[in-house]
PDB file of N, CA and C in Angstrom:
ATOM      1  N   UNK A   1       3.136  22.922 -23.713  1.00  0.00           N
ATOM      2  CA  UNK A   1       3.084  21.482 -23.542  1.00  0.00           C
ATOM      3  C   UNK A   1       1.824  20.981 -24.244  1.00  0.00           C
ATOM      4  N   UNK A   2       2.229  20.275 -25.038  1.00  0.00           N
ATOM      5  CA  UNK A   2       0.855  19.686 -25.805  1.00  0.00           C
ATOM      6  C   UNK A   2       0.140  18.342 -24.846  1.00  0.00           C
ATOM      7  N   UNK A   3      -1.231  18.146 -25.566  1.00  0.00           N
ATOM      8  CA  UNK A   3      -2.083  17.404 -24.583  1.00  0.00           C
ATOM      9  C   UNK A   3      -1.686  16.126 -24.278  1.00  0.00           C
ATOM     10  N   UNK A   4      -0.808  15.730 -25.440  1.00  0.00           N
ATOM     11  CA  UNK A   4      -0.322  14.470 -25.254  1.00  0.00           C
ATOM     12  C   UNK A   4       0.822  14.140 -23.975  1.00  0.00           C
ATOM     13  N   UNK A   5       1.759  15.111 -24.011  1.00  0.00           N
ATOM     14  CA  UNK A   5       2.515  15.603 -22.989  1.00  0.00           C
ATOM     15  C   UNK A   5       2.349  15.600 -21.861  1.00  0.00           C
ATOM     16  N   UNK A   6       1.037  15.970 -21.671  1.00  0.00           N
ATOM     17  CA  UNK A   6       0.468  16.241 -20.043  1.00  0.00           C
ATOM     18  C   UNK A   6      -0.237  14.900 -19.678  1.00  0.00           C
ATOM     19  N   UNK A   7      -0.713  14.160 -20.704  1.00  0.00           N
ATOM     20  CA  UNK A   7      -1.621  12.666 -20.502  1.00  0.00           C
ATOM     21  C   UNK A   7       0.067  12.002 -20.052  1.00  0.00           C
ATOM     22  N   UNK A   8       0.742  11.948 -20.880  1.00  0.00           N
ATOM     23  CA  UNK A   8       2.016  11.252 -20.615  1.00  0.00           C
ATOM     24  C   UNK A   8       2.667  11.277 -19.409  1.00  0.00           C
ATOM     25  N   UNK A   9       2.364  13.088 -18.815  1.00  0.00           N
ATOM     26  CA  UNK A   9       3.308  13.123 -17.691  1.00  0.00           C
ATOM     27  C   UNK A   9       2.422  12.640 -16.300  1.00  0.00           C
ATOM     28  N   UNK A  10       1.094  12.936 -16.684  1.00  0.00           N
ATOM     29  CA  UNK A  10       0.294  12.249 -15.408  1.00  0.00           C
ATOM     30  C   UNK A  10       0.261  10.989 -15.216  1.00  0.00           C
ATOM     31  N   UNK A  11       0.197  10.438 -15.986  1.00  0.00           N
ATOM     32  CA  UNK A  11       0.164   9.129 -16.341  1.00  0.00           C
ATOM     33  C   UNK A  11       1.233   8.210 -16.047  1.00  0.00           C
ATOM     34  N   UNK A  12       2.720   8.896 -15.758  1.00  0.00           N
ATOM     35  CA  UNK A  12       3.922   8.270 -15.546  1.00  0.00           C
ATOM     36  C   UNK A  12       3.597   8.527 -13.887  1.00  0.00           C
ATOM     37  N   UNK A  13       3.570   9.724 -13.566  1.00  0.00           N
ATOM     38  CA  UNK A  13       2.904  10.130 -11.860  1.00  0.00           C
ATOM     39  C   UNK A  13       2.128   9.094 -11.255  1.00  0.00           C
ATOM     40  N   UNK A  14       1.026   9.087 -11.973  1.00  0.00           N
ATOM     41  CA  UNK A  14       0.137   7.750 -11.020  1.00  0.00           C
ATOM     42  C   UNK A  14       0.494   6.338 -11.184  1.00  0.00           C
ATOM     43  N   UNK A  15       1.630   6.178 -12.367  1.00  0.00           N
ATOM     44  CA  UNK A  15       1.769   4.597 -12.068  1.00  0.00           C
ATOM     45  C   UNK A  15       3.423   4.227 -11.216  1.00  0.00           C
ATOM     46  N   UNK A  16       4.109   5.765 -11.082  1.00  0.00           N
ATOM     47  CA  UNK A  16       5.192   5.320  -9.931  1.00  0.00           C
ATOM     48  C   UNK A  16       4.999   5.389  -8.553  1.00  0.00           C
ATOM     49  N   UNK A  17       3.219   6.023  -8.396  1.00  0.00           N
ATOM     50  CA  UNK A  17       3.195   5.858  -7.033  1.00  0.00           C
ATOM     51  C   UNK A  17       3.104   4.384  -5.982  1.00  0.00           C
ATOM     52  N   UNK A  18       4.033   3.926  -5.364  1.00  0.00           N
ATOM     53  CA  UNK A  18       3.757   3.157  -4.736  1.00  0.00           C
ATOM     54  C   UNK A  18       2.517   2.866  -3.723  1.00  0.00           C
ATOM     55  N   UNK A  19       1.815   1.724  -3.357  1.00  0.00           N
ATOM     56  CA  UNK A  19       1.058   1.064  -2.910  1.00  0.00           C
ATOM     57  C   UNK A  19       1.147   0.395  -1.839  1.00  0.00           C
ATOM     58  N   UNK A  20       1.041   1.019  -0.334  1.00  0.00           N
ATOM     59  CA  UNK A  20       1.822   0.039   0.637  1.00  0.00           C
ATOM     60  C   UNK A  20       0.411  -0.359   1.248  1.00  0.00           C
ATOM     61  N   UNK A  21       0.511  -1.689   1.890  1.00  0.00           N
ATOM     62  CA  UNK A  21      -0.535  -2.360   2.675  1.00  0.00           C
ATOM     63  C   UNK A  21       0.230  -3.057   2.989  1.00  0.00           C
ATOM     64  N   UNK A  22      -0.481  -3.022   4.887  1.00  0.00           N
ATOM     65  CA  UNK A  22       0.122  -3.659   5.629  1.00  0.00           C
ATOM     66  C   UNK A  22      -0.924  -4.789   6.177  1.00  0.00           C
ATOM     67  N   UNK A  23      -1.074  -5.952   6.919  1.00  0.00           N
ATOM     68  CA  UNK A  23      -2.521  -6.880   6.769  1.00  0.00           C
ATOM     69  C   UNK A  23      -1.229  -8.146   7.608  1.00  0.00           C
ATOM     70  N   UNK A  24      -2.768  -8.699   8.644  1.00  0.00           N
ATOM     71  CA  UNK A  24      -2.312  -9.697   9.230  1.00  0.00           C
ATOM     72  C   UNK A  24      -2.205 -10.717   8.878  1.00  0.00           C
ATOM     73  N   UNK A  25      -0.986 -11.863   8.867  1.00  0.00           N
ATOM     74  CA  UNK A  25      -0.763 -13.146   8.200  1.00  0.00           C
ATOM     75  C   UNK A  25      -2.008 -14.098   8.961  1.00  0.00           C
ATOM     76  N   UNK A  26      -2.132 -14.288   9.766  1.00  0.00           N
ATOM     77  CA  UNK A  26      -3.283 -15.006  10.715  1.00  0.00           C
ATOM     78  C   UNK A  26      -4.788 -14.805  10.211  1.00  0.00           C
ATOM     79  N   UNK A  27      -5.253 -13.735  10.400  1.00  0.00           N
ATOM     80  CA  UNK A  27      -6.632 -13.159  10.165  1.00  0.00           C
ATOM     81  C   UNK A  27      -6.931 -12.074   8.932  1.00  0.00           C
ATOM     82  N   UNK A  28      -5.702 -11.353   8.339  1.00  0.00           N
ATOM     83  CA  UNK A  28      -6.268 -10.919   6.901  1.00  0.00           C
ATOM     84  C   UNK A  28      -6.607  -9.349   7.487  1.00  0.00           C
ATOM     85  N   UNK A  29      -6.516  -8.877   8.442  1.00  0.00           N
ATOM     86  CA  UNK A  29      -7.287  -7.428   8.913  1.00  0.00           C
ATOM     87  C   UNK A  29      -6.300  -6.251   8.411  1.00  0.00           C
ATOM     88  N   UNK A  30      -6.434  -5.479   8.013  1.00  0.00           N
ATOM     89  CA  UNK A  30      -5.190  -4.565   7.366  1.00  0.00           C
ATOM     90  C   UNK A  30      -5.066  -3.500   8.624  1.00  0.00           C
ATOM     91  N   UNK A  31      -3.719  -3.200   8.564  1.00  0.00           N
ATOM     92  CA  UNK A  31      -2.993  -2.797   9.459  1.00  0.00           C
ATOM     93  C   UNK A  31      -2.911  -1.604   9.293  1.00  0.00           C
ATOM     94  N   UNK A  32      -1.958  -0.455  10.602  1.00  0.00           N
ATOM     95  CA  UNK A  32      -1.346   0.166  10.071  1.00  0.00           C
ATOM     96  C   UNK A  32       0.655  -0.098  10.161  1.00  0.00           C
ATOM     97  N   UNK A  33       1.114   1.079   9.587  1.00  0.00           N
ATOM     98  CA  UNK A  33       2.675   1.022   9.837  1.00  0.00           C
ATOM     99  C   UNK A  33       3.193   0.345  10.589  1.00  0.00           C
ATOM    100  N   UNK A  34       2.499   1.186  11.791  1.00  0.00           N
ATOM    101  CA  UNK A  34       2.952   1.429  13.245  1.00  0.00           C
ATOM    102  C   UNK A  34       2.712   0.176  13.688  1.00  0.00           C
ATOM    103  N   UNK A  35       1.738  -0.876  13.432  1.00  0.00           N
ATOM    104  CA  UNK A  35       1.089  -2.063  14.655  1.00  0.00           C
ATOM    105  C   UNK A  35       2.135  -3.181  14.467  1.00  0.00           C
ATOM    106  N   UNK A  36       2.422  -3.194  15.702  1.00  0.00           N
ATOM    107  CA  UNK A  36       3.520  -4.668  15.910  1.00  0.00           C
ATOM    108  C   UNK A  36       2.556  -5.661  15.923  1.00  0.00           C
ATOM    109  N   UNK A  37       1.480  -6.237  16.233  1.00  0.00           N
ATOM    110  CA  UNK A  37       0.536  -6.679  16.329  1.00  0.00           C
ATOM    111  C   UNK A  37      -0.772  -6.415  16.099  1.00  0.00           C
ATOM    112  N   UNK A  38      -1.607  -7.016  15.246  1.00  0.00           N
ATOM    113  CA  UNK A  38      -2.614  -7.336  14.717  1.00  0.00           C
ATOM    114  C   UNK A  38      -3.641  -6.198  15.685  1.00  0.00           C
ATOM    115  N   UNK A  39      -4.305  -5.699  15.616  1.00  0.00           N
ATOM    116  CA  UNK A  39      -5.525  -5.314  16.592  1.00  0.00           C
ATOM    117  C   UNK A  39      -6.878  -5.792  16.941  1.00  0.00           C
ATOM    118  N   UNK A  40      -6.892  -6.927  15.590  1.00  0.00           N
ATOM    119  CA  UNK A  40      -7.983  -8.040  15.800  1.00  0.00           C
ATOM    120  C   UNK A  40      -8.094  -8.942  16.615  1.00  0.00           C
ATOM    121  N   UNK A  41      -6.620  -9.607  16.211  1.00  0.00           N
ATOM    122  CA  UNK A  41      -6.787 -10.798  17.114  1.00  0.00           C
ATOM    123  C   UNK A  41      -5.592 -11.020  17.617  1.00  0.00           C
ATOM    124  N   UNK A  42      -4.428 -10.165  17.399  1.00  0.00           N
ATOM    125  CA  UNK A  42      -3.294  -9.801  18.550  1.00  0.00           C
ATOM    126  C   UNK A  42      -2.087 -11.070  17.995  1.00  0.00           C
ATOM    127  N   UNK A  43      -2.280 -11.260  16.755  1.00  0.00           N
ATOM    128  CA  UNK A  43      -1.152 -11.790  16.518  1.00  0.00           C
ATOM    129  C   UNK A  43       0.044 -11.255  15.765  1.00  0.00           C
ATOM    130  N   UNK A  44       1.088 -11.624  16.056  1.00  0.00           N
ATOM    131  CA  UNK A  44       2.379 -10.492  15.884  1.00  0.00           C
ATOM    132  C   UNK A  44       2.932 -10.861  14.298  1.00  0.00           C
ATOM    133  N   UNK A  45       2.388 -11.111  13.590  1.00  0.00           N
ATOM    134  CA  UNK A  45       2.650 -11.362  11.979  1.00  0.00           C
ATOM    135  C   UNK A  45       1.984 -11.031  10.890  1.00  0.00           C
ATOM    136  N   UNK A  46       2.871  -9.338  11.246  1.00  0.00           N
ATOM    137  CA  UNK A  46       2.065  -8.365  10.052  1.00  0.00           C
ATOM    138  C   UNK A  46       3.452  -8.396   8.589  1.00  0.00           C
ATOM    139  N   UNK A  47       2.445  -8.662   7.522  1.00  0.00           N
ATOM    140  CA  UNK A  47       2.757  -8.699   6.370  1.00  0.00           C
ATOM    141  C   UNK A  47       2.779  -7.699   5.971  1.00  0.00           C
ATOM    142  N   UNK A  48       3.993  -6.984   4.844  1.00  0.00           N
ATOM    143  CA  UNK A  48       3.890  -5.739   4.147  1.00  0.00           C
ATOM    144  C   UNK A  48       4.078  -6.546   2.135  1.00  0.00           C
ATOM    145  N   UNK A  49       2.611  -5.374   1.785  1.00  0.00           N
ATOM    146  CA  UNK A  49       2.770  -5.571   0.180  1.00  0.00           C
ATOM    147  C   UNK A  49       3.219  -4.508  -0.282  1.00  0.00           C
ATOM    148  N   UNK A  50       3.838  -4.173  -1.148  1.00  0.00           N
ATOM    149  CA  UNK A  50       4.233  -3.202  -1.798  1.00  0.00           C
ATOM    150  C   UNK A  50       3.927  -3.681  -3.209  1.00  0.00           C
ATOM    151  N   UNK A  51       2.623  -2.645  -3.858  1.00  0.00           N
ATOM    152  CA  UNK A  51       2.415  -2.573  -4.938  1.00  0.00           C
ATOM    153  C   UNK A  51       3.038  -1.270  -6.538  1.00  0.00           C
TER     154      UNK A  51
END
């Protein structure tokens, strides 16, 4: 495998990895998965980004 090959194949690797963040619509505090509610300030409107 030439060098170019391997820049190419890593390079396809790190840009299909997805990007998840989860973060409260109210206060902005990032979440996890799991939280039905905020842990800051307990409001139930968690946003998901997928980058």
């Amino acid at each position: 495998m030439s060098s170019s090959d391997t820049l190419r194949s890593r390079l396809t690797q790190l840009l299909s990895t997805d990007t998840v963040v989860y973060e409260c619509r109210h206060c902005g505090t990032t979440c996890t998965a799991t939280d039905a509610d905020c842990p800051a300030c307990g409001a139930a409107e968690i946003v998901t980004y997928r980058f």
